[in-house]
N, C-alpha and C. Protein backbone atom coordinates (compact mmCIF):
# COMPACT_ATOMS: atom_id res chain seq x y z
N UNK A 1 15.66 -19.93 15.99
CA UNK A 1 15.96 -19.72 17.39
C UNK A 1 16.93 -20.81 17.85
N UNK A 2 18.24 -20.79 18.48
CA UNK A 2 18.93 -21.30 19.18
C UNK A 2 18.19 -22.03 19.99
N UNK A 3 18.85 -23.64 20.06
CA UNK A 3 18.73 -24.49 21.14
C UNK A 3 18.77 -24.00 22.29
N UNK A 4 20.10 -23.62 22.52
CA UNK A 4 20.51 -22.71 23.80
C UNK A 4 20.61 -21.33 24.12
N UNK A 5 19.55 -20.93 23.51
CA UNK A 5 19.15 -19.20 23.91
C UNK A 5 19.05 -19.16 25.24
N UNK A 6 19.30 -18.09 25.55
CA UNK A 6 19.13 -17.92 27.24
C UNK A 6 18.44 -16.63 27.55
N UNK A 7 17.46 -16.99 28.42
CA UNK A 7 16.49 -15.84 28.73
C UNK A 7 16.28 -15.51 30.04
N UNK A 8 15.81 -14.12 30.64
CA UNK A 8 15.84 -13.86 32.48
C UNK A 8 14.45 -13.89 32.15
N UNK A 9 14.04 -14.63 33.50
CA UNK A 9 12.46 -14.53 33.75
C UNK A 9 12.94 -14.55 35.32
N UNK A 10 11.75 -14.06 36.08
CA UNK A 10 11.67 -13.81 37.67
C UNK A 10 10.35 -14.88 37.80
N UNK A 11 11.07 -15.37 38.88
CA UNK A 11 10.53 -16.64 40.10
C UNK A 11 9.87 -15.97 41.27
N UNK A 12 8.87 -16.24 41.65
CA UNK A 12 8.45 -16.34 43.20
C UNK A 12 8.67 -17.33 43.98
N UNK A 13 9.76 -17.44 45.08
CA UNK A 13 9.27 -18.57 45.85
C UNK A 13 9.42 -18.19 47.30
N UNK A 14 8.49 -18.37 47.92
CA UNK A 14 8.17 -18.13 49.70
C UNK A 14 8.28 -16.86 49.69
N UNK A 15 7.31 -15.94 48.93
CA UNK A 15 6.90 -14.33 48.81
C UNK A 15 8.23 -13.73 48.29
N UNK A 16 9.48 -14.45 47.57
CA UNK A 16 10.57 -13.60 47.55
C UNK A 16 10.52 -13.40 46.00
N UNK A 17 11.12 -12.80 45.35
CA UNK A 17 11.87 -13.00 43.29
C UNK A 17 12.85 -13.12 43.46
N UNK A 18 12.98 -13.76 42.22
CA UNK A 18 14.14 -14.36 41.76
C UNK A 18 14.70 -13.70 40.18
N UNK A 19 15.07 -13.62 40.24
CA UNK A 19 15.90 -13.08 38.60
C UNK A 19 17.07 -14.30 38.54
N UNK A 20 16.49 -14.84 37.03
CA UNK A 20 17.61 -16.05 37.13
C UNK A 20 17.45 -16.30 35.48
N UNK A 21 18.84 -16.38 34.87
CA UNK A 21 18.79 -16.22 33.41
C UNK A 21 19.07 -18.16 33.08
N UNK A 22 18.07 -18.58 32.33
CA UNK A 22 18.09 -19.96 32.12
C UNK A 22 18.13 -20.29 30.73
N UNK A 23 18.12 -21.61 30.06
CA UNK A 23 18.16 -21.88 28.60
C UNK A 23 16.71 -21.86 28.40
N UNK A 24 16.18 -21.11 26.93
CA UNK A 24 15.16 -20.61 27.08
C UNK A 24 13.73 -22.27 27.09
N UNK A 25 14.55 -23.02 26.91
CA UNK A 25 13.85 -24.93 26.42
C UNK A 25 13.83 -25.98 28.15
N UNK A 26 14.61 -24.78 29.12
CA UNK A 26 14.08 -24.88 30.18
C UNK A 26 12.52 -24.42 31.40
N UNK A 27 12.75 -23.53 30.68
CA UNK A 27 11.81 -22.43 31.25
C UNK A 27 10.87 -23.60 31.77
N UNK A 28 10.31 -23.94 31.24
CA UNK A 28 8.87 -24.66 31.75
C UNK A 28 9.06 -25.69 32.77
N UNK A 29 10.43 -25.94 33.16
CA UNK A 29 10.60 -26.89 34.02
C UNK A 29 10.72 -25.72 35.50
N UNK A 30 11.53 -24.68 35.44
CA UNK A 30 11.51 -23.59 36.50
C UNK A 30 10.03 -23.05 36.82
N UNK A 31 9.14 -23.27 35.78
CA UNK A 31 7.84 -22.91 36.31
C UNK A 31 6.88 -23.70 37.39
N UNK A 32 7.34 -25.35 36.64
CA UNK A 32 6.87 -26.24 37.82
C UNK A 32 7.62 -25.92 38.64
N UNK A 33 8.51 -26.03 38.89
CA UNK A 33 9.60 -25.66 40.19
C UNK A 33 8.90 -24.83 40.89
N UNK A 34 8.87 -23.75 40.43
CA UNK A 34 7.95 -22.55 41.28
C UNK A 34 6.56 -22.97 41.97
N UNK A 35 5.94 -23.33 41.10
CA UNK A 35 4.54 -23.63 41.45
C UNK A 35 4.72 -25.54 42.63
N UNK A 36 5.38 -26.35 42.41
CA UNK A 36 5.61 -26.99 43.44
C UNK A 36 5.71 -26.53 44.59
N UNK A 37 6.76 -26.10 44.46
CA UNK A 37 7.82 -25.44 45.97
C UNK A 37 7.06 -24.73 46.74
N UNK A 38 6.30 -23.47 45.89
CA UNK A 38 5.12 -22.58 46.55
C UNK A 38 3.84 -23.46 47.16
N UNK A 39 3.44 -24.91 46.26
CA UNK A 39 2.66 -25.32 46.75
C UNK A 39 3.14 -25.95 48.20
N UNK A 40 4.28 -26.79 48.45
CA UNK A 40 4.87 -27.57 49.50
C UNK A 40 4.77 -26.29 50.38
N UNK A 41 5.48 -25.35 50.67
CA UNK A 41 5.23 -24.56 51.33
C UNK A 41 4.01 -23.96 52.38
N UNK A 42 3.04 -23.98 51.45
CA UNK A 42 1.95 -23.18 51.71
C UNK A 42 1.56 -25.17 52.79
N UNK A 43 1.83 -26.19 52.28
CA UNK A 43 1.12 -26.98 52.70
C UNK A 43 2.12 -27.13 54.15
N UNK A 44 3.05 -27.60 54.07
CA UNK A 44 3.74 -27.02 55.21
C UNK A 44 3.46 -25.95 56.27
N UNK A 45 2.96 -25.18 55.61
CA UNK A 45 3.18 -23.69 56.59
C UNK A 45 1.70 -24.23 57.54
N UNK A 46 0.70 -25.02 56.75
CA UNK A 46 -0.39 -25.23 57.57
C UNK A 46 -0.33 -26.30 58.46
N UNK A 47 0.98 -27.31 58.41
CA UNK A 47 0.68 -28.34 59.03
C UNK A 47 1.70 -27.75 60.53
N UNK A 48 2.99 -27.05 60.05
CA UNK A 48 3.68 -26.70 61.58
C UNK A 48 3.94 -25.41 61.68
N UNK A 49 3.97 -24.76 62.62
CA UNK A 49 4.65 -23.22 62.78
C UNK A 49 5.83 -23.29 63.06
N UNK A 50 5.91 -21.92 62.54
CA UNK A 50 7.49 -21.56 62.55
C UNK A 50 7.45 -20.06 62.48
N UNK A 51 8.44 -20.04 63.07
CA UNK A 51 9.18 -18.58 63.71
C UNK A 51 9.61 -17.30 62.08
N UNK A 52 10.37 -18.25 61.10
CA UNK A 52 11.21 -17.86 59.99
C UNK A 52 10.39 -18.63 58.53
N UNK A 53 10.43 -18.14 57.41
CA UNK A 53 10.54 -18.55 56.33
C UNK A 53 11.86 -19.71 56.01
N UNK A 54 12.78 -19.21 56.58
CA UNK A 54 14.39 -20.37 56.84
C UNK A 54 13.34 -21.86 57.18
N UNK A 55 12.89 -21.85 58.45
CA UNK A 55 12.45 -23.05 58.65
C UNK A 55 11.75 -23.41 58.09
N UNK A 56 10.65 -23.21 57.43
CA UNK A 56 9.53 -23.81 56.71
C UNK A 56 10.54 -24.13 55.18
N UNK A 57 11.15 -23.36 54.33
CA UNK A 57 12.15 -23.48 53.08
C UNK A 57 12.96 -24.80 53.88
N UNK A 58 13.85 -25.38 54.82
CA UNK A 58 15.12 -26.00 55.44
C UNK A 58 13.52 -27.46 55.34
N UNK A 59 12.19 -27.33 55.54
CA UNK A 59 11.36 -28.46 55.83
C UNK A 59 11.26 -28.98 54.19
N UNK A 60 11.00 -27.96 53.58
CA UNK A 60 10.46 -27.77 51.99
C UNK A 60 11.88 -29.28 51.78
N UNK A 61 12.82 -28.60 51.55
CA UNK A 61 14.09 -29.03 50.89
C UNK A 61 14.62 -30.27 51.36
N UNK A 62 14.37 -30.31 52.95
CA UNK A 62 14.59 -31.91 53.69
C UNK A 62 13.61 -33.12 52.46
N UNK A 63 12.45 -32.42 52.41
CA UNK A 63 11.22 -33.05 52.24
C UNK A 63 11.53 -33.51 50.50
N UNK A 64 12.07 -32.36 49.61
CA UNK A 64 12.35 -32.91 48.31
C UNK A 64 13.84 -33.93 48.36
N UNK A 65 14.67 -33.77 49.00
CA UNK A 65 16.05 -34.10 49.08
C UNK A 65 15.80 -35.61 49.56
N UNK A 66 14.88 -36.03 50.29
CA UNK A 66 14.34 -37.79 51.04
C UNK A 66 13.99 -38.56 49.89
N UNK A 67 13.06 -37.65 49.12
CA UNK A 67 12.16 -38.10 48.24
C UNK A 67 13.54 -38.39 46.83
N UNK A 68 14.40 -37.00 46.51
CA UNK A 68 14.67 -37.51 45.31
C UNK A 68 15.79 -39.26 45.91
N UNK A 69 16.14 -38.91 46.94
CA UNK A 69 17.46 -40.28 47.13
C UNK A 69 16.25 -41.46 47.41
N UNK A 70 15.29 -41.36 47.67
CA UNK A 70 14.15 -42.29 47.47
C UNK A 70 14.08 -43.29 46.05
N UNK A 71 13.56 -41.98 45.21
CA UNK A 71 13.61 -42.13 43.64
C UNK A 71 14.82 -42.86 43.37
N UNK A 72 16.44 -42.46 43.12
CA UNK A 72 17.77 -42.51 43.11
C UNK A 72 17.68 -44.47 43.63
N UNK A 73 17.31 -44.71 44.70
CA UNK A 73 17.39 -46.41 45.18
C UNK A 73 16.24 -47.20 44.43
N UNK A 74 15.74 -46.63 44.26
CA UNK A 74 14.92 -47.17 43.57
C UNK A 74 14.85 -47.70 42.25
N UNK A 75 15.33 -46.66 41.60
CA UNK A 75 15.75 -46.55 40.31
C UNK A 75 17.34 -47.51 39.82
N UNK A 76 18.03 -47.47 40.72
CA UNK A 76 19.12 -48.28 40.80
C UNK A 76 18.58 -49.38 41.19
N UNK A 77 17.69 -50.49 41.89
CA UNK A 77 17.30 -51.53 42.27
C UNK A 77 16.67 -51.77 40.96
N UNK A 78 16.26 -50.72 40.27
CA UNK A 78 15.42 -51.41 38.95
C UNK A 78 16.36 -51.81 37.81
N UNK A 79 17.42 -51.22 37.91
CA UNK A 79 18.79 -51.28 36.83
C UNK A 79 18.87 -52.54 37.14
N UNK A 80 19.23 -52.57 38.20
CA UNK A 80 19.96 -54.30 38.59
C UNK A 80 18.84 -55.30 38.64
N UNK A 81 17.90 -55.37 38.71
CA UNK A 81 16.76 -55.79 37.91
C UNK A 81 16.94 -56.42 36.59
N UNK A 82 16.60 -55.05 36.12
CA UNK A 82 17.01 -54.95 34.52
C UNK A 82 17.69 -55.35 33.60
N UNK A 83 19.15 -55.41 33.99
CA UNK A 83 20.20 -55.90 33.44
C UNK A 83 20.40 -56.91 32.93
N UNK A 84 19.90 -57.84 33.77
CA UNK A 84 20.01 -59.07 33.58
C UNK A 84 18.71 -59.55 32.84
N UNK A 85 18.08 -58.90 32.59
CA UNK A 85 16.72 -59.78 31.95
C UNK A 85 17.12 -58.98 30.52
N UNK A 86 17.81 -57.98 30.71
CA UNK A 86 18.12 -57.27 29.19
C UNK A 86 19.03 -58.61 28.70
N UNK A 87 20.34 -59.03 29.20
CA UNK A 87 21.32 -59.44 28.95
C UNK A 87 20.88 -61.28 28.36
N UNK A 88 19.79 -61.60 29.13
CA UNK A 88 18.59 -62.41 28.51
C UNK A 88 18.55 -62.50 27.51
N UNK A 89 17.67 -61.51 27.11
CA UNK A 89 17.15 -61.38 25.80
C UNK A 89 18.00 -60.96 25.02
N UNK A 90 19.36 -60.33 25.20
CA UNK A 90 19.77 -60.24 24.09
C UNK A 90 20.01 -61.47 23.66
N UNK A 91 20.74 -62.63 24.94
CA UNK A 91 21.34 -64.04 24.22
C UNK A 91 20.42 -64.39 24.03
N UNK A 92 18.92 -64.72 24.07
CA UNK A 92 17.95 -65.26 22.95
C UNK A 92 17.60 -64.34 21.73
N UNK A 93 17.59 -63.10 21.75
CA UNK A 93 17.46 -62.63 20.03
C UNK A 93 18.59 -63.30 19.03
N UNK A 94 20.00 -63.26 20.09
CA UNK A 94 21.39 -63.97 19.64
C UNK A 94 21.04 -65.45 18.84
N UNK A 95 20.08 -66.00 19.70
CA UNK A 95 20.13 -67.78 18.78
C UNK A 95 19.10 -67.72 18.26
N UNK A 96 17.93 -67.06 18.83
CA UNK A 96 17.25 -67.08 17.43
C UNK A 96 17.43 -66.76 16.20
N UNK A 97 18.39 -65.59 15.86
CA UNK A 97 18.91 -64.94 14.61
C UNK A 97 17.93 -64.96 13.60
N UNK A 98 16.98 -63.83 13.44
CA UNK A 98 16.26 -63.44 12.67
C UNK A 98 16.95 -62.67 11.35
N UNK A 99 16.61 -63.25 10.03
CA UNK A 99 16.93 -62.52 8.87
C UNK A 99 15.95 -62.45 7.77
């Protein structure tokens, strides 16, 4: 089987389907997807009302979109962190010189 086989499977999300042809070594990541999104939703839908599915989906997406540029600064504060304690250790593996 191909790395990159590509297969259609159908999505539910906010009572709708989806038909969406993906690499088949993805799949399991579109499933969490589904099952998140449906869960945020449903938890959403209990905490505010709304008129539309638009609004509760526009809350869903605010709500992942905060979180990933959250992750994103974070993750960059840890690089620059990092760097330098990498750049460390390399110049001490450097004088120690193990053979």
């Amino acid at each position: 089987m191909a790395e990159n086989e590509r297969i259609r499977i159908k999505l539910e999300v906010a009572q709708r389907h989806y038909d969406v042809e993906i690499a088949r070594a993805t799949e399991v990541y579109y499933r969490k997807a589904e099952k998140i999104i449906n869960d945020k939703i449903l938890q959403f839908s209990k905490q505010w009302t709304y008129n539309d599915h638009q609004d509760i989906l526009a809350k869903v997406l605010i709500d992942f979109v905060v979180k990933w540029i959250e992750n994103e600064e974070r993750l960059n504060e840890f690089d620059e962190e990092l760097i330098p304690k990498m750049e460390e250790l390399k110049a001490l593996t450097d004088f120690v010189d193990i053979d």
